[in-house]
N, C-alpha and C. Protein backbone atom coordinates (compact mmCIF):
# COMPACT_ATOMS: atom_id res chain seq x y z
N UNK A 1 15.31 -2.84 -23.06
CA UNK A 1 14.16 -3.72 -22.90
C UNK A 1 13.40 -3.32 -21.64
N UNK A 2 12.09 -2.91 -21.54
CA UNK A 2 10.95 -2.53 -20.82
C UNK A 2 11.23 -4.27 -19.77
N UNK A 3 11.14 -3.58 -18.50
CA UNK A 3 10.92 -4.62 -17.26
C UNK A 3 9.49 -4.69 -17.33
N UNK A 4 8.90 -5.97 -17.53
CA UNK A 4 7.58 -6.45 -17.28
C UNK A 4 7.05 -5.86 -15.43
N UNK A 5 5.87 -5.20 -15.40
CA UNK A 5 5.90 -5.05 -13.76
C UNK A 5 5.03 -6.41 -13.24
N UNK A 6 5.54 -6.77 -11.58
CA UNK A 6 5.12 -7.96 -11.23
C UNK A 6 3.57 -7.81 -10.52
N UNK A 7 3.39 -8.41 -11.20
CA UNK A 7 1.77 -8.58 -10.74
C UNK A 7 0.92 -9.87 -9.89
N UNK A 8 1.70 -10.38 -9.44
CA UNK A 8 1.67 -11.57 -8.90
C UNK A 8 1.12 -11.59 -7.65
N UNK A 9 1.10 -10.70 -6.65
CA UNK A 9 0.29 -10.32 -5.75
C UNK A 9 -1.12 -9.30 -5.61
N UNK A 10 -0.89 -9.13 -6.70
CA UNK A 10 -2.57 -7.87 -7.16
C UNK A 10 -3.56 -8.25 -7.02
N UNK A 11 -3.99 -9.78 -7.25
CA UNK A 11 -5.16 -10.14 -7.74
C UNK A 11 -5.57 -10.72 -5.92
N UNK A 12 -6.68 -10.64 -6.16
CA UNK A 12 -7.22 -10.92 -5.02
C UNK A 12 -7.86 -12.59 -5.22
N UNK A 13 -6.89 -13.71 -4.63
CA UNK A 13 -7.41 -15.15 -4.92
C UNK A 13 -7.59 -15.75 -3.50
N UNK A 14 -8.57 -16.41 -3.23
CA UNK A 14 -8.40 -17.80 -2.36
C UNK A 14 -8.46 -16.82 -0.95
N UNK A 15 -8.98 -17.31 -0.17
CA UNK A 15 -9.23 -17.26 1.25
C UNK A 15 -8.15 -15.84 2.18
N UNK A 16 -8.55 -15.51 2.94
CA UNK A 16 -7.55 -14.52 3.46
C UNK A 16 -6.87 -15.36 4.56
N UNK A 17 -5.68 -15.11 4.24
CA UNK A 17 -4.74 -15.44 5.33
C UNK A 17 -4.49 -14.58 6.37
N UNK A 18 -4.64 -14.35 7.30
CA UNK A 18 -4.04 -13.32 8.12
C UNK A 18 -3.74 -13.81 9.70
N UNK A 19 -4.16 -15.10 9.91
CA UNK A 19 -3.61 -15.70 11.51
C UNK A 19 -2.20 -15.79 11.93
N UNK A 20 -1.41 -14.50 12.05
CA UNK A 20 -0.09 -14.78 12.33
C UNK A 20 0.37 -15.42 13.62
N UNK A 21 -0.48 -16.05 14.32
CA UNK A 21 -0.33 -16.55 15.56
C UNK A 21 0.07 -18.01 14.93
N UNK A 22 -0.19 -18.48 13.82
CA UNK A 22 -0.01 -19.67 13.45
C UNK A 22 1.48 -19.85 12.68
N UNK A 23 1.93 -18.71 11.71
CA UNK A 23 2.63 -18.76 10.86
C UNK A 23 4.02 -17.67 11.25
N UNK A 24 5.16 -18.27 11.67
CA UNK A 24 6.30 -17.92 11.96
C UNK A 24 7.06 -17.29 11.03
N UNK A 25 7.95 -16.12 10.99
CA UNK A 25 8.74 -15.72 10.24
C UNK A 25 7.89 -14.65 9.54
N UNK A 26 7.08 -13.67 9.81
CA UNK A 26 6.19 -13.31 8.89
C UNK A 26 7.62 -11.64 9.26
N UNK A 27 7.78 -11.01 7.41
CA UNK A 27 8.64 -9.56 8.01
C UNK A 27 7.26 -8.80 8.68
N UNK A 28 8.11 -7.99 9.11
CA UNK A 28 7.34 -6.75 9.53
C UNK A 28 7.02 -5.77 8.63
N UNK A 29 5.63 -5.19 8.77
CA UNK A 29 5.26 -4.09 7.49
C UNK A 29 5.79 -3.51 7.52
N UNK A 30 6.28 -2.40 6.45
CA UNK A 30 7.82 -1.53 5.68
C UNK A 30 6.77 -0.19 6.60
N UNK A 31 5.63 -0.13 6.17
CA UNK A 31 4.67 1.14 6.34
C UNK A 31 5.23 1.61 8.25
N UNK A 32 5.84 2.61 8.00
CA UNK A 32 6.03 3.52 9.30
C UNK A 32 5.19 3.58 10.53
N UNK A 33 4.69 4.98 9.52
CA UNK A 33 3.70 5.55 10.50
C UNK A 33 2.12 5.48 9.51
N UNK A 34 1.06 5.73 10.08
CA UNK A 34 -0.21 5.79 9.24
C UNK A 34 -0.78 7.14 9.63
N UNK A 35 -0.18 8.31 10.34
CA UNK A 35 -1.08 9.42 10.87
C UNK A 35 0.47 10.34 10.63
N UNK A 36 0.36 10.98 9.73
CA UNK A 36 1.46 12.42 9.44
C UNK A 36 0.89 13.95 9.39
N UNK A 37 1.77 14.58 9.92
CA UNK A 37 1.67 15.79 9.78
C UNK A 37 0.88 16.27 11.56
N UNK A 38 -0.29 17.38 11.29
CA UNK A 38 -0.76 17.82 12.56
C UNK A 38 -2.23 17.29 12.98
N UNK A 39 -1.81 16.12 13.81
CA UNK A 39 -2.76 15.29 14.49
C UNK A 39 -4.01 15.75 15.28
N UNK A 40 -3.44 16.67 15.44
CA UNK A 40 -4.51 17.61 16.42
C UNK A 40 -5.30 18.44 16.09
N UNK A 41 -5.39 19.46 15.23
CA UNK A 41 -6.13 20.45 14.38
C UNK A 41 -6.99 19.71 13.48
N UNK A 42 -8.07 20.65 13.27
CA UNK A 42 -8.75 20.11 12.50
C UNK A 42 -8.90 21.21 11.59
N UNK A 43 -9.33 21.04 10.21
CA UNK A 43 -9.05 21.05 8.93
C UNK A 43 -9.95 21.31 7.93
N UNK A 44 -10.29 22.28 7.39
CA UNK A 44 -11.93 22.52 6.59
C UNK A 44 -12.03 21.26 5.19
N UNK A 45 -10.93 21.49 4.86
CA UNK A 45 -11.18 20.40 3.33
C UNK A 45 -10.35 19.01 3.80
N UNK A 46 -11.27 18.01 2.77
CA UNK A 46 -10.96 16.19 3.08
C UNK A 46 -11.01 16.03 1.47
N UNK A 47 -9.67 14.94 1.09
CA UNK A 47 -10.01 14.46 0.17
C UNK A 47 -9.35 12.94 0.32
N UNK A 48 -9.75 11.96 -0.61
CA UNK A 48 -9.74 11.00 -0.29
C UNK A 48 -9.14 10.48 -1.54
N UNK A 49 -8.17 9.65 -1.36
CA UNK A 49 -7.93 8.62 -2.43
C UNK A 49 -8.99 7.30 -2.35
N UNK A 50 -9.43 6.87 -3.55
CA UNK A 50 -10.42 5.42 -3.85
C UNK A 50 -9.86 4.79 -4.63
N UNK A 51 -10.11 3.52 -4.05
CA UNK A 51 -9.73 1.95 -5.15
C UNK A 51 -10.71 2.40 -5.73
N UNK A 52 -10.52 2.07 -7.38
CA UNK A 52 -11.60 1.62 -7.79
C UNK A 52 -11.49 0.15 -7.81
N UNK A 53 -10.98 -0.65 -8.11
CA UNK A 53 -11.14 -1.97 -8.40
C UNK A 53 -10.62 -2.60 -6.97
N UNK A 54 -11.21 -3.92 -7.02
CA UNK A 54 -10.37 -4.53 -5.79
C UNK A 54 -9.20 -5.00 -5.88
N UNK A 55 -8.18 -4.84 -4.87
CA UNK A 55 -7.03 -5.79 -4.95
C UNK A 55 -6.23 -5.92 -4.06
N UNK A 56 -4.79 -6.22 -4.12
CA UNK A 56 -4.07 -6.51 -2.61
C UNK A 56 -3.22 -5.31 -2.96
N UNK A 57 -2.83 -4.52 -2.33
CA UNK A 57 -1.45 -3.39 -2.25
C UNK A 57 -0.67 -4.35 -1.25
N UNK A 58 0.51 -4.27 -1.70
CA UNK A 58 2.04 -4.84 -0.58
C UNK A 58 2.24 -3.60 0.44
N UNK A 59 2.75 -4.14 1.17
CA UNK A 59 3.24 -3.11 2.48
C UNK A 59 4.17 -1.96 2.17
N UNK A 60 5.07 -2.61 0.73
CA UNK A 60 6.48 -1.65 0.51
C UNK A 60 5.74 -0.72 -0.47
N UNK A 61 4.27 -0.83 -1.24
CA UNK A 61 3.86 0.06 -1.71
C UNK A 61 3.02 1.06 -1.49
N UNK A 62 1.98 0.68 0.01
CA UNK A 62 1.64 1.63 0.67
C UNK A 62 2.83 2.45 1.68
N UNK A 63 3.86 1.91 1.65
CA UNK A 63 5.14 2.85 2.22
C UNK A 63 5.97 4.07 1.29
N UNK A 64 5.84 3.32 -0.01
CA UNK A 64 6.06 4.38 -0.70
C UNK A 64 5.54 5.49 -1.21
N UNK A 65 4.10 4.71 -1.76
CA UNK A 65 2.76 5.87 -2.09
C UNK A 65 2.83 7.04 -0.47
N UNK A 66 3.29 6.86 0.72
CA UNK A 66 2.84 7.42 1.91
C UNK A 66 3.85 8.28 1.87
N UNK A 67 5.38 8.08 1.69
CA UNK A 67 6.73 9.05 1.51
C UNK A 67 6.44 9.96 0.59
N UNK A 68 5.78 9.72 -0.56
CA UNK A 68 5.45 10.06 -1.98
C UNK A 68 4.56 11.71 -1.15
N UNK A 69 3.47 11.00 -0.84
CA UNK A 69 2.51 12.13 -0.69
C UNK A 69 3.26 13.20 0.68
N UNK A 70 3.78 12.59 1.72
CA UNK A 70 3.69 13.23 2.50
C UNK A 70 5.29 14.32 2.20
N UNK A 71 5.75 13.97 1.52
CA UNK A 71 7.20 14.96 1.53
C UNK A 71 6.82 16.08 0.43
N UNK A 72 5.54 15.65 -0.77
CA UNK A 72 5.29 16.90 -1.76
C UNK A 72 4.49 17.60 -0.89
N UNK A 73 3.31 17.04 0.16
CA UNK A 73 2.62 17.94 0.87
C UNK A 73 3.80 18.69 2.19
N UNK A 74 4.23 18.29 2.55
CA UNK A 74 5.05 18.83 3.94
C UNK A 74 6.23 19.90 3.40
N UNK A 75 6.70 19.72 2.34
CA UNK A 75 7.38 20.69 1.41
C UNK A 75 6.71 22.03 1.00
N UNK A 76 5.42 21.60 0.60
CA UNK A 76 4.61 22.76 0.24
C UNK A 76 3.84 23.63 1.29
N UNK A 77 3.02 23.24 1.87
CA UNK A 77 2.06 23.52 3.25
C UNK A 77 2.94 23.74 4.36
N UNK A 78 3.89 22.59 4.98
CA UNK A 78 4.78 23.18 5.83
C UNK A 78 4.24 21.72 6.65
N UNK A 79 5.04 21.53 8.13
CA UNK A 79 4.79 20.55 8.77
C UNK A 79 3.49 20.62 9.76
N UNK A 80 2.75 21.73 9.95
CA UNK A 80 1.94 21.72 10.59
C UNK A 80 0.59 22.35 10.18
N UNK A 81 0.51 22.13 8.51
CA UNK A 81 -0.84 22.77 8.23
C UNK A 81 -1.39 21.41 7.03
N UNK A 82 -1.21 20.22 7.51
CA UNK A 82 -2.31 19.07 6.90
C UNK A 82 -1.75 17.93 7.82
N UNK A 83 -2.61 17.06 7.21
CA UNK A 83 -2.90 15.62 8.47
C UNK A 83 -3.41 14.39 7.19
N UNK A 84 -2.39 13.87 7.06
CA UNK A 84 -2.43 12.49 5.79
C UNK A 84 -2.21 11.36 6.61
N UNK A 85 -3.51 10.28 6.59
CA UNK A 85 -3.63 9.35 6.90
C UNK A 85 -3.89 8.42 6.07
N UNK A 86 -3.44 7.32 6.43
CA UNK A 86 -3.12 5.87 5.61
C UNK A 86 -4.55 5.45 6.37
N UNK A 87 -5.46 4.92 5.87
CA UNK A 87 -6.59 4.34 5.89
C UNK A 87 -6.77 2.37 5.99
N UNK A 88 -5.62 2.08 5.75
CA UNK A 88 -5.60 0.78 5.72
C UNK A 88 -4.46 -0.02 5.74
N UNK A 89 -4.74 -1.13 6.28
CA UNK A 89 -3.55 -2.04 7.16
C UNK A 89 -2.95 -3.21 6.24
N UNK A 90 -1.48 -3.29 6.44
CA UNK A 90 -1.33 -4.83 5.46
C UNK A 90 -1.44 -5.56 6.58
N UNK A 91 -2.61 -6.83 6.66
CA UNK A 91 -3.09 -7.62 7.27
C UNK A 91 -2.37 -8.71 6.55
N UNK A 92 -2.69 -9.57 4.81
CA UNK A 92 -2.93 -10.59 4.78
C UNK A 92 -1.59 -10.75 4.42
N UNK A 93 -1.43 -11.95 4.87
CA UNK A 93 0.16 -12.65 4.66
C UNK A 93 0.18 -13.15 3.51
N UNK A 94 1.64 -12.53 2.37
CA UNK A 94 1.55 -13.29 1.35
C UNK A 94 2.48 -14.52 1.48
N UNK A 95 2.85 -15.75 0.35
CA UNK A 95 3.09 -17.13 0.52
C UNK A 95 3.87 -16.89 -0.48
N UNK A 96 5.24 -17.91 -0.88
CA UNK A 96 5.49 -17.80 -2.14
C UNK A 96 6.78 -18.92 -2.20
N UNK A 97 6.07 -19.93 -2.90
CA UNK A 97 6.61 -21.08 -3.51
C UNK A 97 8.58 -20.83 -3.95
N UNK A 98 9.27 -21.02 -3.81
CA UNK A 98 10.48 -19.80 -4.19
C UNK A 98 11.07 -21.65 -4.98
N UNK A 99 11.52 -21.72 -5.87
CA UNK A 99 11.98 -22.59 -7.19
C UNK A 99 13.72 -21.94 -6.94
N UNK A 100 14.36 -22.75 -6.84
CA UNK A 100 15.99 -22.84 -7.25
C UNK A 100 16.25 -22.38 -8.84
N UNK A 101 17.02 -21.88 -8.90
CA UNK A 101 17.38 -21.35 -10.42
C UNK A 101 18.79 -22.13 -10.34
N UNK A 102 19.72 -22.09 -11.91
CA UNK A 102 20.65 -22.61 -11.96
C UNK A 102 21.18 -23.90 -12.27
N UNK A 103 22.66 -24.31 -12.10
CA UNK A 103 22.79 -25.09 -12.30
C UNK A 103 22.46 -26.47 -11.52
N UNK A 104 21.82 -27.69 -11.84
CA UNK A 104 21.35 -28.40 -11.13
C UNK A 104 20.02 -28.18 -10.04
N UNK A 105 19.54 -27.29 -10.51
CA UNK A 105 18.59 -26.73 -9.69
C UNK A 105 17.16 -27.93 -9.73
N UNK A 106 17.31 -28.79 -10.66
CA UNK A 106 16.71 -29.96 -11.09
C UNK A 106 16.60 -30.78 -9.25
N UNK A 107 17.49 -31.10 -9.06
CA UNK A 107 18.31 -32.10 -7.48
C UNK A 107 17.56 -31.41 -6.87
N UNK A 108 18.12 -29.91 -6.48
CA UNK A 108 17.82 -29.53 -5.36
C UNK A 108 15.96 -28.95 -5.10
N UNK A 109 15.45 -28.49 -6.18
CA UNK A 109 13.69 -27.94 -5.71
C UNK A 109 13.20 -29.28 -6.09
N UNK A 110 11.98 -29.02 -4.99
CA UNK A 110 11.46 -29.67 -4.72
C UNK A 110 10.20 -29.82 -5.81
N UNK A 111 10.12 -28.68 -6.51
CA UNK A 111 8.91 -28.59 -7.32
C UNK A 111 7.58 -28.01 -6.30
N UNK A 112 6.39 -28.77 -6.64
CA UNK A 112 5.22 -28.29 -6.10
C UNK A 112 4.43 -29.34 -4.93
N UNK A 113 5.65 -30.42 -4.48
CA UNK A 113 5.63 -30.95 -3.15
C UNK A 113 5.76 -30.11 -2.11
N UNK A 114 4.57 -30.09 -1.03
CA UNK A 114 4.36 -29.35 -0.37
C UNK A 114 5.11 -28.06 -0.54
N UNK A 115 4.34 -27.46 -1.19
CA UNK A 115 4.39 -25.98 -1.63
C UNK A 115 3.63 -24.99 -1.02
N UNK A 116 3.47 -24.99 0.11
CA UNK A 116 2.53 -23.98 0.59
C UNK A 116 3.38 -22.71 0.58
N UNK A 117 4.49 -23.03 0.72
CA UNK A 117 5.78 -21.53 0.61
C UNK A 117 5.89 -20.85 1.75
N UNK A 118 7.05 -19.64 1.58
CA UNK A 118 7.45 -18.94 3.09
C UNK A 118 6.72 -17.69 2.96
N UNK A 119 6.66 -17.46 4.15
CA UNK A 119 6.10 -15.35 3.95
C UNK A 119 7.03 -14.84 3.26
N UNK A 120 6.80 -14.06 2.52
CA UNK A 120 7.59 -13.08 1.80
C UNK A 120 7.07 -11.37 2.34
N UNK A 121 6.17 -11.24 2.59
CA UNK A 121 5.53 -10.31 3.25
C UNK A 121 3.93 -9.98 3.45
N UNK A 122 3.52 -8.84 3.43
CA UNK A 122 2.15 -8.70 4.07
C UNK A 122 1.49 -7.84 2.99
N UNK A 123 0.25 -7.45 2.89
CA UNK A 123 -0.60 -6.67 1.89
C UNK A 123 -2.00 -6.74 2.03
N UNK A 124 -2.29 -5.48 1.93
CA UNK A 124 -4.07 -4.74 2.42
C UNK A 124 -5.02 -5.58 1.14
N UNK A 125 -6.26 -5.74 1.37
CA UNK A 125 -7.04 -5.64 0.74
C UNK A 125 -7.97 -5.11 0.50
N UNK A 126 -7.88 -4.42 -0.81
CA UNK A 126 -8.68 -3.32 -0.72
C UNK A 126 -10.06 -3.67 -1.57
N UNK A 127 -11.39 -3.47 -1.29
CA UNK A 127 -12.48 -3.47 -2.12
C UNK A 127 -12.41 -1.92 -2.96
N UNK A 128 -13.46 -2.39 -3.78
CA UNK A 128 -13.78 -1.19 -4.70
C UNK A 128 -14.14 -0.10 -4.11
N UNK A 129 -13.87 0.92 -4.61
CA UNK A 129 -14.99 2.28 -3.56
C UNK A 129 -14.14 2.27 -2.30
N UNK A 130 -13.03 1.43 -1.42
CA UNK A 130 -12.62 1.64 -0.33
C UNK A 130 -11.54 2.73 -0.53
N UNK A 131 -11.59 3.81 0.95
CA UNK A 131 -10.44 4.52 0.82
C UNK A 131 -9.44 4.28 1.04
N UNK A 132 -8.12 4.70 0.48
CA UNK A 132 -6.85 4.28 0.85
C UNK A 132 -6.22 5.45 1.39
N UNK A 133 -6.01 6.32 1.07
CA UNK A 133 -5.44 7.43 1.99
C UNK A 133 -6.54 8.99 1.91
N UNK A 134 -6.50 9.57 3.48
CA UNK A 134 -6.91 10.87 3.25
C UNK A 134 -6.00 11.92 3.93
N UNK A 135 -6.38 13.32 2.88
CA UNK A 135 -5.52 13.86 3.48
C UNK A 135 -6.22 15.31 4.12
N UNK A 136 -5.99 15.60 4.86
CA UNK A 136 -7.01 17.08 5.38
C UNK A 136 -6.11 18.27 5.41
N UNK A 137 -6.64 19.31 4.83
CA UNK A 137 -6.00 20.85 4.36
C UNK A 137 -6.57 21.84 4.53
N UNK A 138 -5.77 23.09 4.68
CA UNK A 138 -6.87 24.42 4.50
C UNK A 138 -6.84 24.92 3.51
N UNK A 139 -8.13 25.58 3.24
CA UNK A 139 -8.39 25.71 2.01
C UNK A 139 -6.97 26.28 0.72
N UNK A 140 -6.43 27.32 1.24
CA UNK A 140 -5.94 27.63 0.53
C UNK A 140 -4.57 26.64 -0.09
N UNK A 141 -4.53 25.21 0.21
CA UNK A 141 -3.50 24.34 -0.27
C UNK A 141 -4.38 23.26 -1.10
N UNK A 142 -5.42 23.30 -1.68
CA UNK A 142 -6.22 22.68 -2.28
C UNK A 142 -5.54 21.65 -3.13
N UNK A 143 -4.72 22.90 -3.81
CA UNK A 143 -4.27 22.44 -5.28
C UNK A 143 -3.12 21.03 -4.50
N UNK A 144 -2.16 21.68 -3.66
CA UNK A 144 -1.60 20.70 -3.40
C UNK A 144 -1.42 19.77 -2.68
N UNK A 145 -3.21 19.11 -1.86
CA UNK A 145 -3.63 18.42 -1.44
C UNK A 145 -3.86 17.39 -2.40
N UNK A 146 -4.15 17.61 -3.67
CA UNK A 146 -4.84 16.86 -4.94
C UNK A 146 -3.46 16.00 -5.29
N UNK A 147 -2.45 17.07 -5.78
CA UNK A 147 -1.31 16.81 -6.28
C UNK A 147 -0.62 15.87 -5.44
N UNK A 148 -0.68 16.00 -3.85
CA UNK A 148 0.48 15.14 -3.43
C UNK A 148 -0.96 13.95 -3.37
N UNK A 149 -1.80 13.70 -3.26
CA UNK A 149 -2.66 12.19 -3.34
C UNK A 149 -2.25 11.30 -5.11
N UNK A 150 -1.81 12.50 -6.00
CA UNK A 150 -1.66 12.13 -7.14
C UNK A 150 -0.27 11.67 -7.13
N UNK A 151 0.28 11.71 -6.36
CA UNK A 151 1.74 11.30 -6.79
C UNK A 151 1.74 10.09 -5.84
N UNK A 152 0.93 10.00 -4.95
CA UNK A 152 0.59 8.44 -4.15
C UNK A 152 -0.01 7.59 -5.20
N UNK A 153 -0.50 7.85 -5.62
CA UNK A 153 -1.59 6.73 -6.85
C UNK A 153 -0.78 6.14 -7.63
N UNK A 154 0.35 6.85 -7.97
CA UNK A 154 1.04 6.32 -9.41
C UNK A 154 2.28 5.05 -8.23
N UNK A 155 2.17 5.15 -6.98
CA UNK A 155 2.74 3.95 -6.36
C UNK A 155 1.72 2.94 -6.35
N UNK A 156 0.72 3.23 -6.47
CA UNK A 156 -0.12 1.87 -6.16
C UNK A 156 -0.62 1.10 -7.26
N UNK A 157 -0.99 -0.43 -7.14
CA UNK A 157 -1.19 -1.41 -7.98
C UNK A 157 -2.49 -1.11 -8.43
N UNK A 158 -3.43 -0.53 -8.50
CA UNK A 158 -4.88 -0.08 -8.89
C UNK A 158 -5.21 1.11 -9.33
N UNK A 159 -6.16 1.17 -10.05
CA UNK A 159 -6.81 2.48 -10.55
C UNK A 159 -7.52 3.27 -9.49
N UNK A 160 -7.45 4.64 -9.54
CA UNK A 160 -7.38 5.14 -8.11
C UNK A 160 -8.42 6.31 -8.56
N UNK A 161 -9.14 6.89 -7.65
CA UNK A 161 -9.38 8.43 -7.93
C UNK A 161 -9.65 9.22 -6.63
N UNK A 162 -9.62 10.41 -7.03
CA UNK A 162 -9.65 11.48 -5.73
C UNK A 162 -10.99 12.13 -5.66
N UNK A 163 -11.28 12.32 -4.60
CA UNK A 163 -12.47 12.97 -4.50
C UNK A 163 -12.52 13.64 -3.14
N UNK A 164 -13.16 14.46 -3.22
CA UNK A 164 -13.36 15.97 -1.89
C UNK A 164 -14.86 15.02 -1.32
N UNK A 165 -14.63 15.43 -0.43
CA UNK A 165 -15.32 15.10 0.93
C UNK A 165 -16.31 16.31 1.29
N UNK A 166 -17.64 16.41 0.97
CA UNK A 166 -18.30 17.91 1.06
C UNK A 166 -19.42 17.51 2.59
């Protein structure tokens, strides 16, 4: 039986939360680092991953889409001939009502009395057309500048595309 994937944080609803000065217990984003590879050089070709649609990415999936790209590029090119940057921050705090399962679970939840819920974690919002990751190469790693942005996309909750930077 096919696992339904959770989509419960994708959609972009209701006001942004992001005042963590107010709200205690928030985890910390999974996302590392946002600047890999060679920080310093600069780089003839840019390409860019794009939302197309708007929505929220979670923190543990811009962490993965970021492992994703940067170990097929750093494998191939080597550690000091590209520079992949994460373009965007998990800011908004997500909420989440959490319901008792089980036996008697009737007694113990509360239902949807004060339900505002606990952090469960954090996630970017991305508009349409915004970039989510770029990565900079010399020419001759083109191909697998494309390829490792392509193997980031298939982590993320949105329809994505790549495009060169001229």
């Amino acid at each position: 039986m096919a696992r339904k994937p959770n989509r419960m944080y994708r959609q972009i609803r209701g006001q942004a939360f992001t005042r963590k000065e107010y709200t205690g217990g928030i985890p910390a984003p999974r996302i590392q680092q946002f600047v890999m590879g060679n920080r310093t050089s600069s780089f003839p070709m840019v390409f860019h991953l794009i939302a197309r649609e708007g929505c929220q990415i979670r923190h543990t999936a811009l962490e993965a889409a970021r492992i994703a790209a940067n170990r097929y590029i750093s494998k191939r090119a080597g550690s000091q001939n590209y520079k992949l940057v994460v373009r965007v921050y998990p800011h908004q705090i997500l909420r989440e009502n959490k319901q008792a399962t089980g036996a008697g679970a009737d007694r113990v939840s509360q239902g949807m009395r004060k339900s505002f819920g606990k952090n469960v974690g954090t996630a970017a919002r991305v508009q349409p057309g915004q970039e989510v990751m770029t990565i900079y190469i010399p020419p001759q790693m083109e191909v697998h500048g494309k390829l490792a942005l392509k193997k980031a996309s298939q982590k993320l909750p949105t329809p994505v595309m790549i495009t060169r930077q001229s």
